[in-house]
Protein backbone atom coordinates (compact mmCIF):
# COMPACT_ATOMS: atom_id res chain seq x y z
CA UNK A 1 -89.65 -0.85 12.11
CA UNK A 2 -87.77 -4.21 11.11
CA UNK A 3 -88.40 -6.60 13.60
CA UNK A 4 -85.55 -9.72 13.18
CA UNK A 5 -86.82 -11.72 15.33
CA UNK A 6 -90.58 -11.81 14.12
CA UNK A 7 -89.65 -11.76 10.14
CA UNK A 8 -90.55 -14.41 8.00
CA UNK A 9 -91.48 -14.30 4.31
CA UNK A 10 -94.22 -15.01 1.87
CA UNK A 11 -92.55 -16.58 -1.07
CA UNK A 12 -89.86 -13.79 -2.24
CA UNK A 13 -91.81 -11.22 -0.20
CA UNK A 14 -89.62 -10.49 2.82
CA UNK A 15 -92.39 -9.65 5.74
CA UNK A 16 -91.15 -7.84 9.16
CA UNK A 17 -93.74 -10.10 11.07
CA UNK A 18 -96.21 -13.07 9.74
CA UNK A 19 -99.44 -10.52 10.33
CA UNK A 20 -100.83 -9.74 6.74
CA UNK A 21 -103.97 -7.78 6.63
CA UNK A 22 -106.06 -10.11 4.48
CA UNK A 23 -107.90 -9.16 1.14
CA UNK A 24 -111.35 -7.74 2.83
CA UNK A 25 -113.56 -4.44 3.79
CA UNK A 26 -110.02 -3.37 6.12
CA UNK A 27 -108.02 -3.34 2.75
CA UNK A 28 -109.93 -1.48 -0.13
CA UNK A 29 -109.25 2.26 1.18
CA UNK A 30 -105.68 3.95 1.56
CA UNK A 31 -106.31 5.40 4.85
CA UNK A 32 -107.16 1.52 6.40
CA UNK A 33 -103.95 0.49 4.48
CA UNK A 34 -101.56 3.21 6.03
CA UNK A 35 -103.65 2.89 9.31
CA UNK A 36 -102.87 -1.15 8.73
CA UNK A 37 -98.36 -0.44 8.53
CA UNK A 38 -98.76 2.26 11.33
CA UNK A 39 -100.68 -0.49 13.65
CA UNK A 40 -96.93 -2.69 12.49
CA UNK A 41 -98.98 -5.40 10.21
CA UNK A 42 -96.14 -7.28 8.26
CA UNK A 43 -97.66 -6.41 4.69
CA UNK A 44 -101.17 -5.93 2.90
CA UNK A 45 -103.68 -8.09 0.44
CA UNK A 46 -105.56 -5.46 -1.26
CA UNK A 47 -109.04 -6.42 -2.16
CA UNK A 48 -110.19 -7.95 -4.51
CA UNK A 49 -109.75 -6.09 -7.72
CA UNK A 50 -112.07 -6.61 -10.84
CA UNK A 51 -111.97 -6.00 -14.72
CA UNK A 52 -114.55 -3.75 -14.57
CA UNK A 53 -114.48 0.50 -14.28
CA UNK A 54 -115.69 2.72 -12.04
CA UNK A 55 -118.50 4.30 -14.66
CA UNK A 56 -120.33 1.08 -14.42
CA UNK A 57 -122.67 2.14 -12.05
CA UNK A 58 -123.86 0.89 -8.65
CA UNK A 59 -127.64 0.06 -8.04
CA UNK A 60 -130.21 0.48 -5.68
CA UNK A 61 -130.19 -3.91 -5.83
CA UNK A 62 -126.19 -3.75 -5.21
CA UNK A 63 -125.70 -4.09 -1.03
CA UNK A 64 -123.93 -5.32 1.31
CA UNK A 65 -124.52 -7.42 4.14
CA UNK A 66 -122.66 -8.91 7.35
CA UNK A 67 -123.85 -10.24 10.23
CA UNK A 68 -121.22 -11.87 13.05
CA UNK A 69 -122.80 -14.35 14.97
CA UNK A 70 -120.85 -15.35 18.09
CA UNK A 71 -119.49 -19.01 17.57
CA UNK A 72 -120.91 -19.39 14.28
CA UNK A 73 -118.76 -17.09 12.51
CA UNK A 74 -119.23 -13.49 10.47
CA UNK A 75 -122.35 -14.41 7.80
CA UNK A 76 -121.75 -12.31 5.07
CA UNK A 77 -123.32 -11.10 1.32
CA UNK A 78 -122.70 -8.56 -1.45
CA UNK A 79 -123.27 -8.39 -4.96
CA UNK A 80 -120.52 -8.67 -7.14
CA UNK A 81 -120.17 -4.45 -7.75
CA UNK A 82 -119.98 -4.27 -3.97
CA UNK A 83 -117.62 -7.18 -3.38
CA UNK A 84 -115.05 -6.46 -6.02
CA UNK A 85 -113.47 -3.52 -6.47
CA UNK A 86 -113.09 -1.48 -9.75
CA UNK A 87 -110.01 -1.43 -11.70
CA UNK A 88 -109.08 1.64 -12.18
CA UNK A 89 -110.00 2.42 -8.46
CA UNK A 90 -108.33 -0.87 -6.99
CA UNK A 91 -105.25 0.14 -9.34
CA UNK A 92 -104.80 3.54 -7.96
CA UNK A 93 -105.01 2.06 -4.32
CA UNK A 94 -101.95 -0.14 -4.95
CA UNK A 95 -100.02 2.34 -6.59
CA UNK A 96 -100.73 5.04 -3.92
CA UNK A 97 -99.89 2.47 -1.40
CA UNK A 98 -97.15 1.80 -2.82
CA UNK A 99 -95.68 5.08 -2.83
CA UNK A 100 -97.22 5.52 1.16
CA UNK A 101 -96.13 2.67 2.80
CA UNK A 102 -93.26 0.34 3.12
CA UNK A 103 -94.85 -2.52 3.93
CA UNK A 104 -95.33 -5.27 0.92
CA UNK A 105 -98.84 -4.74 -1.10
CA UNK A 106 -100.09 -7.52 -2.69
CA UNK A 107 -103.16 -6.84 -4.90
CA UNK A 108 -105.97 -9.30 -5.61
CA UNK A 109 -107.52 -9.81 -8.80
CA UNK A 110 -110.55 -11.41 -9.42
CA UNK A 111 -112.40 -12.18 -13.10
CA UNK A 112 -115.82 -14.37 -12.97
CA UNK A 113 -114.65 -16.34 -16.06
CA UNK A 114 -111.38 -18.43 -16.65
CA UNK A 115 -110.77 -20.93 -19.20
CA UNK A 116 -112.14 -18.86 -22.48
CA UNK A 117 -109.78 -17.09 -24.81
CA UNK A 118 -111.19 -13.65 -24.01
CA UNK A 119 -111.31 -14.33 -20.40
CA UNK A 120 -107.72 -15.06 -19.95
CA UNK A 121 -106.58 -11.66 -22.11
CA UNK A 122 -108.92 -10.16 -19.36
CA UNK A 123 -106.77 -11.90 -16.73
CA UNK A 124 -103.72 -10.80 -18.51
CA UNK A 125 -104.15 -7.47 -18.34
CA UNK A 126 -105.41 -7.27 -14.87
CA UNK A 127 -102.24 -9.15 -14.15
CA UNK A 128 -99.96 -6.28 -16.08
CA UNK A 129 -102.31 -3.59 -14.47
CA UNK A 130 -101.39 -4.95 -11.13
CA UNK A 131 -97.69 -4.84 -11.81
CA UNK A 132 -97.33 -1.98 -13.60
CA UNK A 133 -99.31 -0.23 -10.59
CA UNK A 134 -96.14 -1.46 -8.14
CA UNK A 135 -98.07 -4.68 -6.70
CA UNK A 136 -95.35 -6.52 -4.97
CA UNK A 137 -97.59 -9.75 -6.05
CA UNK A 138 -100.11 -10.55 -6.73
CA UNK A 139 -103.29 -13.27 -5.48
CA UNK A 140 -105.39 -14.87 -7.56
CA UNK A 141 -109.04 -14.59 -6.44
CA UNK A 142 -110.56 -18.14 -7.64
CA UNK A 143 -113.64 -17.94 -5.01
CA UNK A 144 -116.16 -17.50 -7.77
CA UNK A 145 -115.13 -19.78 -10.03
CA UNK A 146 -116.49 -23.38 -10.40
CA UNK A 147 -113.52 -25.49 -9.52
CA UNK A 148 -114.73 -28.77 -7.66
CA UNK A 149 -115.27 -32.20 -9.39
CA UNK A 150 -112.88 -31.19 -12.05
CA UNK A 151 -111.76 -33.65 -14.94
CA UNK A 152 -108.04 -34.39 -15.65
CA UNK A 153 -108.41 -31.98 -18.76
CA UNK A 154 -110.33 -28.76 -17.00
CA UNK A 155 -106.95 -29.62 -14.13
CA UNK A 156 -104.66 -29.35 -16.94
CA UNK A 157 -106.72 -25.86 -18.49
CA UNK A 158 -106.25 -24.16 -15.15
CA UNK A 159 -102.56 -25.06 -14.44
CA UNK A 160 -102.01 -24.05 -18.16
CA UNK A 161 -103.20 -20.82 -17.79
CA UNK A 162 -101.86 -19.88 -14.15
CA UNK A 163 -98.42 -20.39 -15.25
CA UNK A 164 -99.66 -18.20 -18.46
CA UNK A 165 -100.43 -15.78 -16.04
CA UNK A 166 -97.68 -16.10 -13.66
CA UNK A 167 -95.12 -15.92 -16.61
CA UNK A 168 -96.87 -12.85 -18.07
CA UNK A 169 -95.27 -10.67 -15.28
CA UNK A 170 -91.99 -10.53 -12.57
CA UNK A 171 -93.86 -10.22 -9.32
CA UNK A 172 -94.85 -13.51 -7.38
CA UNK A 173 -98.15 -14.75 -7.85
CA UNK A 174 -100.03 -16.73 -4.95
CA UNK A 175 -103.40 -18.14 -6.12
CA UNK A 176 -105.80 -18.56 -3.23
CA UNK A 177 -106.64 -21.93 -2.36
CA UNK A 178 -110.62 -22.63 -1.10
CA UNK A 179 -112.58 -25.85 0.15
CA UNK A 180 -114.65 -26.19 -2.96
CA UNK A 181 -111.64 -27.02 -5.02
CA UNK A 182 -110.42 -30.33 -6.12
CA UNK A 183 -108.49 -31.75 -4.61
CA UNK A 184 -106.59 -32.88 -7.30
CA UNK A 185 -106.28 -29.06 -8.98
CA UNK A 186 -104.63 -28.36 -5.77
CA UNK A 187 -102.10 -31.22 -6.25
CA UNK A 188 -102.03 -30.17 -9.78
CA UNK A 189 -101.03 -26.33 -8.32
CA UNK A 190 -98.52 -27.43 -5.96
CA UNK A 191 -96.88 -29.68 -8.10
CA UNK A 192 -96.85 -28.27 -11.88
CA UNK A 193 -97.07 -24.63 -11.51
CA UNK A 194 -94.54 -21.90 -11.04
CA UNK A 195 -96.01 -19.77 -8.13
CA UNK A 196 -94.29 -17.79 -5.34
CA UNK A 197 -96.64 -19.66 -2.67
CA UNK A 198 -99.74 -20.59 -1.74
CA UNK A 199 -102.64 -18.26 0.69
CA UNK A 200 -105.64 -20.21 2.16
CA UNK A 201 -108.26 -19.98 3.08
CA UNK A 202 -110.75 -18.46 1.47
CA UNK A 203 -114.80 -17.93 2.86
CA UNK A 204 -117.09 -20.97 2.71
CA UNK A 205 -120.25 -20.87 0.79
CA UNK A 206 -123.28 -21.51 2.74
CA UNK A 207 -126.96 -21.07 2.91
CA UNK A 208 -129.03 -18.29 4.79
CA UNK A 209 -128.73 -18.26 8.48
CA UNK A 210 -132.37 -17.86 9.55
CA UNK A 211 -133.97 -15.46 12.33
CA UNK A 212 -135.83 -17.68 14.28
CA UNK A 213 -138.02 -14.64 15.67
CA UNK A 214 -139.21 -14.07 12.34
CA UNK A 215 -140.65 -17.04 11.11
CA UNK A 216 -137.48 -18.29 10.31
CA UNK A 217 -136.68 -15.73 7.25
CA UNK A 218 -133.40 -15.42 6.14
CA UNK A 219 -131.86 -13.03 7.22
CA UNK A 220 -130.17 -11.88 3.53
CA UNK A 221 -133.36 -12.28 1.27
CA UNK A 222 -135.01 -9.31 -0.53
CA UNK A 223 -132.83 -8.00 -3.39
CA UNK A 224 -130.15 -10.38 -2.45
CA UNK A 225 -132.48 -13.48 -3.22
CA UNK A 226 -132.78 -15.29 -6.63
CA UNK A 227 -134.64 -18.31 -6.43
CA UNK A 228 -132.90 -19.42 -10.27
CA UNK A 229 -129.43 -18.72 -9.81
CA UNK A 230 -128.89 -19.38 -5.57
CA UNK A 231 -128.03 -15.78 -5.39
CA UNK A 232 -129.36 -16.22 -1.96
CA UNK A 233 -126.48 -18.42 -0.50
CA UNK A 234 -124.30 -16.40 1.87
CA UNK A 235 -121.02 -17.25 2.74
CA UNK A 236 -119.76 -17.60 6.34
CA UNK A 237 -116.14 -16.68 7.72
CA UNK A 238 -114.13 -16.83 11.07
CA UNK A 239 -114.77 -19.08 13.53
CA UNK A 240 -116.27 -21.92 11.70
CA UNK A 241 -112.77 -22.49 9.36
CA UNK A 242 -110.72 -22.97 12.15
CA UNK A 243 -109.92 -26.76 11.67
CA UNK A 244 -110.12 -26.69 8.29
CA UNK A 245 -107.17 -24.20 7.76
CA UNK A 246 -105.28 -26.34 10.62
CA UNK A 247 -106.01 -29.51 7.98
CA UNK A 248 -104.90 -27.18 5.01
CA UNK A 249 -101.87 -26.63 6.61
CA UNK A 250 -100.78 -30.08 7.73
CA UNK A 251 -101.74 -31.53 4.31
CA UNK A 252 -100.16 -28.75 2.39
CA UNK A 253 -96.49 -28.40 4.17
CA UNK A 254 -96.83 -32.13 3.82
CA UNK A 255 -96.74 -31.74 -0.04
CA UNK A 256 -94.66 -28.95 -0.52
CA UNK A 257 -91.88 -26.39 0.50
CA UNK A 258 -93.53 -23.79 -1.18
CA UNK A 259 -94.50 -21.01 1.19
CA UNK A 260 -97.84 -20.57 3.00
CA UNK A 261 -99.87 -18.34 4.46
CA UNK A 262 -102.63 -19.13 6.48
CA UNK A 263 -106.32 -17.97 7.24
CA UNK A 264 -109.86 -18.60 8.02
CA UNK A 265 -110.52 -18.55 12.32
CA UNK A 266 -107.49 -17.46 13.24
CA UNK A 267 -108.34 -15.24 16.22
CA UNK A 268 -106.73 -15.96 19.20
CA UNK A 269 -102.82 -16.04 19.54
CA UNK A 270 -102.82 -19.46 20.52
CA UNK A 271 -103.86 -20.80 17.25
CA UNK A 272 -101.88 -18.63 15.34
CA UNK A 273 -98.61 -20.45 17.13
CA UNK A 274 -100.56 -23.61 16.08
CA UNK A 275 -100.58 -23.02 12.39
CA UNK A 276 -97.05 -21.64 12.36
CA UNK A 277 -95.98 -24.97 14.48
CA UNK A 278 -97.57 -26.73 11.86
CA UNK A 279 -95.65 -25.12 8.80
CA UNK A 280 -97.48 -21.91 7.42
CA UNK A 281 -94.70 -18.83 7.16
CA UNK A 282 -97.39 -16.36 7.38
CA UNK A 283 -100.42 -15.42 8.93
CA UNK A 284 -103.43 -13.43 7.04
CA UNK A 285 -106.19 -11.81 9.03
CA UNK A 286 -109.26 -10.76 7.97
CA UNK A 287 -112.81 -10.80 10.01
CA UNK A 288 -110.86 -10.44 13.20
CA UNK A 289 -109.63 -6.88 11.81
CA UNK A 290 -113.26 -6.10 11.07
CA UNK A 291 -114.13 -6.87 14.54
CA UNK A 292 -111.14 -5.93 16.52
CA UNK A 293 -109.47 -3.06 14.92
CA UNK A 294 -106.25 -2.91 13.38
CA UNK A 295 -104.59 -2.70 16.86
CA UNK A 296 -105.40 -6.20 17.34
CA UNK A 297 -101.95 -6.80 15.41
CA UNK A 298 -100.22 -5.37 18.44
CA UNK A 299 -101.89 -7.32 21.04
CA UNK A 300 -100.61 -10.52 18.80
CA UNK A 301 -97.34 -9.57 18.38
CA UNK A 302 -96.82 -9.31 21.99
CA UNK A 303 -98.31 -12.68 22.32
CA UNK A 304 -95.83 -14.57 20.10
CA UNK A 305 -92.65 -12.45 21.29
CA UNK A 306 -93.55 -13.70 24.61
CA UNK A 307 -94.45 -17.21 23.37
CA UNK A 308 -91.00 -17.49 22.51
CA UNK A 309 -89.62 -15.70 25.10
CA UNK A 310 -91.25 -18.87 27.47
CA UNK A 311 -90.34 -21.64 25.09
CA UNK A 312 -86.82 -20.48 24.53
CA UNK A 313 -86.81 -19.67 20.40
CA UNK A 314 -84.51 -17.44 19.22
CA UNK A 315 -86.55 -16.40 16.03
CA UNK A 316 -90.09 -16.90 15.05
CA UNK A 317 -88.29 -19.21 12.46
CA UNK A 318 -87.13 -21.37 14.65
CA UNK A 319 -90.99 -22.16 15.58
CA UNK A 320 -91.83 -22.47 12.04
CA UNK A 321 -92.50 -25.89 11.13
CA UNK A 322 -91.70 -27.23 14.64
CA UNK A 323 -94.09 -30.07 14.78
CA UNK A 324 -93.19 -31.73 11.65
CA UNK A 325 -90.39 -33.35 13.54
CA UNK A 326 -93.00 -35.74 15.27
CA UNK A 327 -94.22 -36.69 11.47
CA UNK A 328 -91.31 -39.07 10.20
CA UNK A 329 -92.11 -38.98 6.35
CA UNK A 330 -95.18 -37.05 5.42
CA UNK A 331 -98.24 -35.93 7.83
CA UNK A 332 -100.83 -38.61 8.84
CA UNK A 333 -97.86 -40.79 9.68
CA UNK A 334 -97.20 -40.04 13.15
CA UNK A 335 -94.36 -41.65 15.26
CA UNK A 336 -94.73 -44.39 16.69
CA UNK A 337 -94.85 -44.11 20.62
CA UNK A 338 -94.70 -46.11 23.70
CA UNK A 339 -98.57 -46.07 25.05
CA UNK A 340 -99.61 -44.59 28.13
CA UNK A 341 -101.73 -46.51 29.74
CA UNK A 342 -103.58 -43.78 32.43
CA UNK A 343 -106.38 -43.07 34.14
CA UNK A 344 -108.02 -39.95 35.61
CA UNK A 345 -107.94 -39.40 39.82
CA UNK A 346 -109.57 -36.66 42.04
CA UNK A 347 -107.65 -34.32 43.44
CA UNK A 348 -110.33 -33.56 46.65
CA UNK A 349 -108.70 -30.38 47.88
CA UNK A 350 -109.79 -28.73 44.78
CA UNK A 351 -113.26 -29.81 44.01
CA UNK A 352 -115.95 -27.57 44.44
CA UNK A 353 -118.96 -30.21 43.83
CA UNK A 354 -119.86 -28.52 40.69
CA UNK A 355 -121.55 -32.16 39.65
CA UNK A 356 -120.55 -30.98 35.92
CA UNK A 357 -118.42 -34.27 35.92
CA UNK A 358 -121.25 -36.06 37.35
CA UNK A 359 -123.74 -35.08 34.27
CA UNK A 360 -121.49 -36.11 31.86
CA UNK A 361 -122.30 -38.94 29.67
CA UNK A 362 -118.64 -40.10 28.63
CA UNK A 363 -118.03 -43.34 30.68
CA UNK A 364 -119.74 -44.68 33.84
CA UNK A 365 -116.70 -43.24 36.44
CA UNK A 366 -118.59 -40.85 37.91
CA UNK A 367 -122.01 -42.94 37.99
CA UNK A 368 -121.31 -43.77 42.06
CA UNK A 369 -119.35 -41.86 45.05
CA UNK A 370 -116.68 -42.20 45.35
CA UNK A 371 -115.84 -42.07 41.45
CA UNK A 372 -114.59 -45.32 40.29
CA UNK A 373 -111.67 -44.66 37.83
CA UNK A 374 -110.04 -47.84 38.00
CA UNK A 375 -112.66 -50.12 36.30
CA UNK A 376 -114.39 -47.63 34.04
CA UNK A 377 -111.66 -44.58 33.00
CA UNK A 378 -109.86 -45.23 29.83
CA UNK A 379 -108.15 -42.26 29.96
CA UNK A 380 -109.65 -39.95 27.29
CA UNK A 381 -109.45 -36.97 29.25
CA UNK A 382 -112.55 -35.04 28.32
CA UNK A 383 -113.63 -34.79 32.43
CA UNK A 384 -110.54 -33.06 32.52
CA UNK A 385 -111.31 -30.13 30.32
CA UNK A 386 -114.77 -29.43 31.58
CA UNK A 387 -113.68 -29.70 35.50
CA UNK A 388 -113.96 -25.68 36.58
CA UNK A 389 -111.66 -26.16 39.16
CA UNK A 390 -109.29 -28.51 37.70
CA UNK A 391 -109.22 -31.54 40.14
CA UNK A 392 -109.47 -34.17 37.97
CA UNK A 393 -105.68 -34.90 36.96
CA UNK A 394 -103.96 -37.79 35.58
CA UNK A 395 -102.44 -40.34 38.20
CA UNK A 396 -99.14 -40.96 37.05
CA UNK A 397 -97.93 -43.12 39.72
């Protein structure tokens, strides 16, 4: 069902809602996909899909791991035949899709090489694979790839050969931004290359969390370990990108119009509504649909509709970009404001004499009793996030 009020777009892509189910485990079988439009998710990134067939055969040696850790994020590992998909496989997927569901399908292609001859037919014909399968567009899947510390001339290779891609066929393409790139490809992206938008962020390479119980092994080792190549490193999602896909998003809409779609820690409904305040059209989820089920799209959706309900928008377009109005010219260039000079009081009827204020090692305010706010608060406010009961208030008189 078309929901007005909720629909946004990704690029040319017309989405009922910003929820895209992101490229990941919920997004490499048809059933999850179908399951995905019948739980009212506004469109689907397939995984990843490679150049490789289905008769290359998985070994014993090719696994995969994850392991969510609460507040550090969902540690994960898989050899490449378990992490990218086959072609042939990932091809039928979209089409089937395609001709299942209504929603948009947007299939991700990955190739571990980019800048050789060979390479890039490879990429070509995953690209006219994709579109000849019904892909409504298509990501590019640069995770892999070795794209940090670039030169001016490896920037100007890659932006060659994404438009050579992008031109090769009439579907959008979105390449998919990660930390490890640099910076300057980015700029080089945003500015020089003829793409229907941009999707962010991708999983952040890290090494092994260890098990403290066991002598501090990590805990992917074993087959997954190769002391010459790293093989070893895991990457981590969730959680821990959380502020760096708000700082994508700030520097990004403060570069371009082009359109964006968001990811990495977006969990909770409130930080969704930060992102889009900040300028991303879109919304793609990934390790909270492997912990929380598809039906966590409903829960969300309920959460913005009332959002605006409360803050009196009309259309979840009207809270698009909403907080670029306090940025004059470009972000990091905030208004200038009249300062508030406050300082924190005690509101007595509420205190429960937790002492939490009282351990705190922030400013000397609460070193004697009664607190003494007027010589030592400067009005930073962290006493007021960790009081329990709320009693410690601004005085505004």
């Amino acid at each position: 069902m078309w929901d007005k009020r909720l629909s946004t777009s990704l690029g040319p892509i017309k989405l009922k809602n910003p929820f895209l189910i992101g490229a990941g485990p919920a997004s490499m079988y048809l059933d999850d996909i179908k399951r995905a439009e019948e739980e009212n998710a506004g469109g689907v990134i397939s995984k990843s899909i490679g150049a490789h067939n289905s008769n290359e055969s998985i070994k014993p040696t090719d696994i995969r791991r994850y392991k969510w850790i609460r507040g550090y994020g969902n540690y994960l590992k898989s050899t490449y035949l378990k992490e990218i998909l086959p072609m042939d496989y990932g091809m039928r997927l979209i089409e089937n899709a395609k001709s299942q569901c209504d929603i948009p399908i947007i299939a991700s292609l990955f190739y571990p090489y980019f800048f050789e001859e060979n390479s890039i037919d490879i990429w070509l014909s995953l690209f006219k694979e994709a579109e000849k399968a019904g892909a409504d567009g298509i990501q590019i899947d640069f995770f892999y790839l070795d794209l940090k510390k670039m030169c001016n001339a490896d920037i100007y290779r890659v932006i060659e050969i994404i438009n050579r891609l992008a031109r090769s066929v009439k579907i959008p393409v979105f390449p998919k931004l990660n930390i490890r790139m640099d910076d300057d490809l980015i700029d080089g992206i945003i500015t020089n290359c003829n793409v229907g938008g941009l999707i962010y962020l991708d999983s952040i390479n890290v090494q092994p969390y260890i098990d403290i119980s066991n002598k501090g092994r990590p805990i992917f080792d074993g087959d997954l370990y190769d002391s010459l190549t790293g093989a070893s490193n895991s990457v981590v999602a969730g959680e821990p990108l959380l502020p760096f896909t708000f700082n994508y998003t700030q520097i990004l809409r403060s570069k371009t119009n082009l359109s964006l779609s968001a990811g990495g820690g977006l969990d909770k409904w409130q930080d969704i509504i930060r992102c889009l305040m900040l300028g991303a059209n879109s919304i793609h989820l990934t390790s909270v649909i492997m912990k929380k089920g598809f039906q966590h799209i409903n829960g969300l959706k309920e959460s913005l509709n009332k959002f605006l309900d409360k803050n009196e928008y009309n259309t979840l377009l009207d809270l698009i970009g909403v907080s670029l109005e306090h940025y004059p010219e470009h972000f990091g260039k905030i208004k200038s404001r009249e300062t508030l000079q406050v300082k924190t009081t005690l509101l007595e009827d509420k205190c429960v004499k937790c002492n939490i204020c009282e351990n705190m090692v922030t400013c000397n305010s609460f070193k004697s009793i009664p607190y003494n706010f007027d010589k030592n608060c400067d009005g930073c406010s962290m006493c007021h996030d960790l009081c329990p009961a709320k009693a410690l208030v601004y005085d505004i008189h």
